[in-house]
Each structure stands twice: as C-alpha cells, then as structure tokens.
C-alpha atoms as a PDB file:
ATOM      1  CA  UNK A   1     -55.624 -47.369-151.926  1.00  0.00           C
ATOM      2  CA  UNK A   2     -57.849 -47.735-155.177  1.00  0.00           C
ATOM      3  CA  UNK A   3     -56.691 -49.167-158.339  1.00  0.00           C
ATOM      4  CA  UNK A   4     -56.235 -46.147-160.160  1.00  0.00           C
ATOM      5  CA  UNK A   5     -52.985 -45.967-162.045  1.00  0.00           C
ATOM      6  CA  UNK A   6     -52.644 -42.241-162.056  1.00  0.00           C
ATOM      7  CA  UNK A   7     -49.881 -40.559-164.883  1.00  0.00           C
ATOM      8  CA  UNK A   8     -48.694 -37.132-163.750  1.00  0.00           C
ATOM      9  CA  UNK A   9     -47.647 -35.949-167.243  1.00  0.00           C
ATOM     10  CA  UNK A  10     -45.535 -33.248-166.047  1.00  0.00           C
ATOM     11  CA  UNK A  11     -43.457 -35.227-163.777  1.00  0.00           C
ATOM     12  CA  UNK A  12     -42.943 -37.838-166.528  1.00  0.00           C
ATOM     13  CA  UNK A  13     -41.663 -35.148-169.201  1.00  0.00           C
ATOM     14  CA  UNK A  14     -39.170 -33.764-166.346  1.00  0.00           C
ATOM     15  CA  UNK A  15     -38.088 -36.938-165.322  1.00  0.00           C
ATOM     16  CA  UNK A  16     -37.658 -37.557-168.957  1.00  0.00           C
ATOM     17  CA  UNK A  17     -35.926 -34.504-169.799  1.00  0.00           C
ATOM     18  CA  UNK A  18     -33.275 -34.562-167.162  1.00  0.00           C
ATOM     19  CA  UNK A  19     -32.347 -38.258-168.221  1.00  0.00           C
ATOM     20  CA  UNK A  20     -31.982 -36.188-172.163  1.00  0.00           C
ATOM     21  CA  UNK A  21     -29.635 -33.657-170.227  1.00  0.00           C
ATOM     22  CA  UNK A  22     -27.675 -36.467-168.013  1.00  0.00           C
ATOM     23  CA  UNK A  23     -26.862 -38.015-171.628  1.00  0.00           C
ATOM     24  CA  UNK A  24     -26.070 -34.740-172.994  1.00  0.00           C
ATOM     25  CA  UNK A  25     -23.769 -34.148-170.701  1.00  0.00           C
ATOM     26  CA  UNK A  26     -21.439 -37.398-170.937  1.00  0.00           C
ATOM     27  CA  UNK A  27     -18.349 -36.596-172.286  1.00  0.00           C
ATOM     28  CA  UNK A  28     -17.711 -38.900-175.449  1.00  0.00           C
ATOM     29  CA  UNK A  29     -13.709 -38.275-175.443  1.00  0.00           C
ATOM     30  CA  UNK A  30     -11.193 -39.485-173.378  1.00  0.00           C
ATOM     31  CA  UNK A  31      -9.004 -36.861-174.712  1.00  0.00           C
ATOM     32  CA  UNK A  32      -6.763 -36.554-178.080  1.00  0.00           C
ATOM     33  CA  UNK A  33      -4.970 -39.562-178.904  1.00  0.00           C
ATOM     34  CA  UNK A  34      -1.269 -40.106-177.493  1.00  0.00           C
ATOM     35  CA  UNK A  35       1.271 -39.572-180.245  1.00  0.00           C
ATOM     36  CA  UNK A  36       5.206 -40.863-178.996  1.00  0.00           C
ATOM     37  CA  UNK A  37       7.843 -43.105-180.136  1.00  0.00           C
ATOM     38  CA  UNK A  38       6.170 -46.573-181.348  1.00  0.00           C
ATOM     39  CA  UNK A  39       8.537 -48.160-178.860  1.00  0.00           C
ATOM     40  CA  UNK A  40       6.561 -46.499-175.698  1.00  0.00           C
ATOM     41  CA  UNK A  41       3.974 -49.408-175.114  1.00  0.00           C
ATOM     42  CA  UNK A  42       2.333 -46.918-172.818  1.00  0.00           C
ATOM     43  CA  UNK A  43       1.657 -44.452-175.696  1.00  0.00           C
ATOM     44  CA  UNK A  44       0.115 -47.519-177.055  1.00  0.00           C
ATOM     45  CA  UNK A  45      -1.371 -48.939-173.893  1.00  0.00           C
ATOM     46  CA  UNK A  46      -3.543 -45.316-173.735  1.00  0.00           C
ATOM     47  CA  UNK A  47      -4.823 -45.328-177.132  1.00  0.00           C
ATOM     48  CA  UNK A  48      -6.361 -48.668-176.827  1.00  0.00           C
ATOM     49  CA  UNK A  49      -7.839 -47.708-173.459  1.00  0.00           C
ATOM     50  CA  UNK A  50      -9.070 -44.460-175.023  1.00  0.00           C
ATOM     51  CA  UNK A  51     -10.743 -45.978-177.893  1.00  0.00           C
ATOM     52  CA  UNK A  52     -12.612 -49.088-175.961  1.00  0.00           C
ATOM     53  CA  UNK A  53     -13.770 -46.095-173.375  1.00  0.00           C
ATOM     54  CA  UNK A  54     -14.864 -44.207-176.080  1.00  0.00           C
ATOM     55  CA  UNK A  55     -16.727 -47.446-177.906  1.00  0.00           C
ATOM     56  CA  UNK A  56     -18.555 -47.931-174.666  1.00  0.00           C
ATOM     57  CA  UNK A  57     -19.734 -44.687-174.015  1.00  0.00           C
ATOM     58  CA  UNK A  58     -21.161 -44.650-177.323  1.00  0.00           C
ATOM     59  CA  UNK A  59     -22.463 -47.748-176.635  1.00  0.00           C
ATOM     60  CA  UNK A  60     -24.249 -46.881-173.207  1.00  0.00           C
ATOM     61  CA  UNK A  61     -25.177 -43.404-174.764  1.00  0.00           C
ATOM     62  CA  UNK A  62     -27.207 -45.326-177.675  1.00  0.00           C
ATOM     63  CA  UNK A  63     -28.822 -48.259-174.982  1.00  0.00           C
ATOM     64  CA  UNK A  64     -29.665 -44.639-173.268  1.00  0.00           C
ATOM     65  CA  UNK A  65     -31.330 -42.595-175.506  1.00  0.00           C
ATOM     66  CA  UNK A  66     -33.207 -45.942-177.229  1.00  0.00           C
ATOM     67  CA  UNK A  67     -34.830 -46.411-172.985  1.00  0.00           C
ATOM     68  CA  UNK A  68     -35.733 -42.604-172.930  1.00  0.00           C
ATOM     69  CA  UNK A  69     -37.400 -42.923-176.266  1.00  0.00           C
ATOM     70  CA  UNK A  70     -39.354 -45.991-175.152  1.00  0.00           C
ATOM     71  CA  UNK A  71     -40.008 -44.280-171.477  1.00  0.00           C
ATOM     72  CA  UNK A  72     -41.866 -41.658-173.678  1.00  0.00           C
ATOM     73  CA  UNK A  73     -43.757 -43.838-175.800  1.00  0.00           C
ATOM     74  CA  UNK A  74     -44.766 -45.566-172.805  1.00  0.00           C
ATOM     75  CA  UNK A  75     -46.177 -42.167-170.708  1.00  0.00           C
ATOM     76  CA  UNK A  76     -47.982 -40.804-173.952  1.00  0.00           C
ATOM     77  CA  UNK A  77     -49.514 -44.520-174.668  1.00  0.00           C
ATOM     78  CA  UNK A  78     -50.153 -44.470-170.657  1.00  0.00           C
ATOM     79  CA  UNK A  79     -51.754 -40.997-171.401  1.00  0.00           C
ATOM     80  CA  UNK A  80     -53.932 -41.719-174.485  1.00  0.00           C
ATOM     81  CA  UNK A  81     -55.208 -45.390-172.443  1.00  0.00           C
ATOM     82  CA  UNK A  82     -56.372 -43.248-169.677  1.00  0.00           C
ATOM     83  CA  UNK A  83     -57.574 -40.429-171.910  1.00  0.00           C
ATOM     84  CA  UNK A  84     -59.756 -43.468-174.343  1.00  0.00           C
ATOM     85  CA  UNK A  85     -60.697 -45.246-170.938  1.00  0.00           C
ATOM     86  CA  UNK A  86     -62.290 -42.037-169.279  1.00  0.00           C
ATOM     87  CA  UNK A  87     -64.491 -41.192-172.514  1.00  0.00           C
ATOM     88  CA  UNK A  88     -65.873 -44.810-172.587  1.00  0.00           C
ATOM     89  CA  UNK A  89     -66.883 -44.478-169.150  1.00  0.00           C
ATOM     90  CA  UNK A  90     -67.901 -41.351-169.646  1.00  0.00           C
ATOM     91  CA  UNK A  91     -70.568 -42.333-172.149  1.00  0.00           C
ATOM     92  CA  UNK A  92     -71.973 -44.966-170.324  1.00  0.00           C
END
C-alpha cells in the first residue's frame, strides 16, 4: 500500500452528478393544500403537516446541494494539489 492519495476524476464527477439527480428528483410538494369547512381540524391538521414537510425538504434540499457544491470544490482542489505536486517533482 503506498501513500499515494489517488483522485479518479471521473468517478468523482459521477458520483457527484447522481447526488445532483437524487436532489432533482425529491418531490418538494406534499400535494395542494386541503380546502374544507374551518370546523374539520383534520383539514387543518394536513395543512400544517404539509407545510412543515414541505419546510424541511427545502431545508434538506439546500444542506444538499451546499455538500455537493463543497464535494466539488474539494475533488477539483484535490485535482489541482496533485496536478501542482507532480510538476514540482517533476522539476527536480
């Protein structure tokens, strides 16, 4: 085993990629919003459910895309280390 950290650029953009699809793909609504007689406390009930489910989502969909953005900083920093460490040696 050496001590070569090795970056495989084209697994990082897939692996990156699908996480951009899995995030595209959550659905952000519940559904529509229940409309009834203001005496049905489930009509109610619902709508409050719907709208905290609908806060969280966006929520986790934010916290999401803000670790896929810093997983790609962190490959192409990864990348341009290894690409800066290989010239020095390289002119030694």
């Amino acid at each position: 085993m050496s001590g070569e950290i090795k970056v495989n650029q084209a697994e990082a953009q897939k692996g990156i990629q699908e996480m951009s699809d899995a995030v595209q793909a959550l659905q952000k609504q519940l559904g529509e919003t229940m409309d009834g007689n203001t005496d049905i406390r489930m009509s109610d009930l619902y709508n409050e459910i719907k709208e905290e489910y609908e806060n969280l989502l966006g929520q986790f969909i934010t916290l999401f895309q803000d670790n896929i953005a810093a997983t790609e900083t962190a490959v192409q920093e990864l990348i341009e280390l290894d690409r800066t460490i290989g010239d020095k040696i390289a002119l030694k």
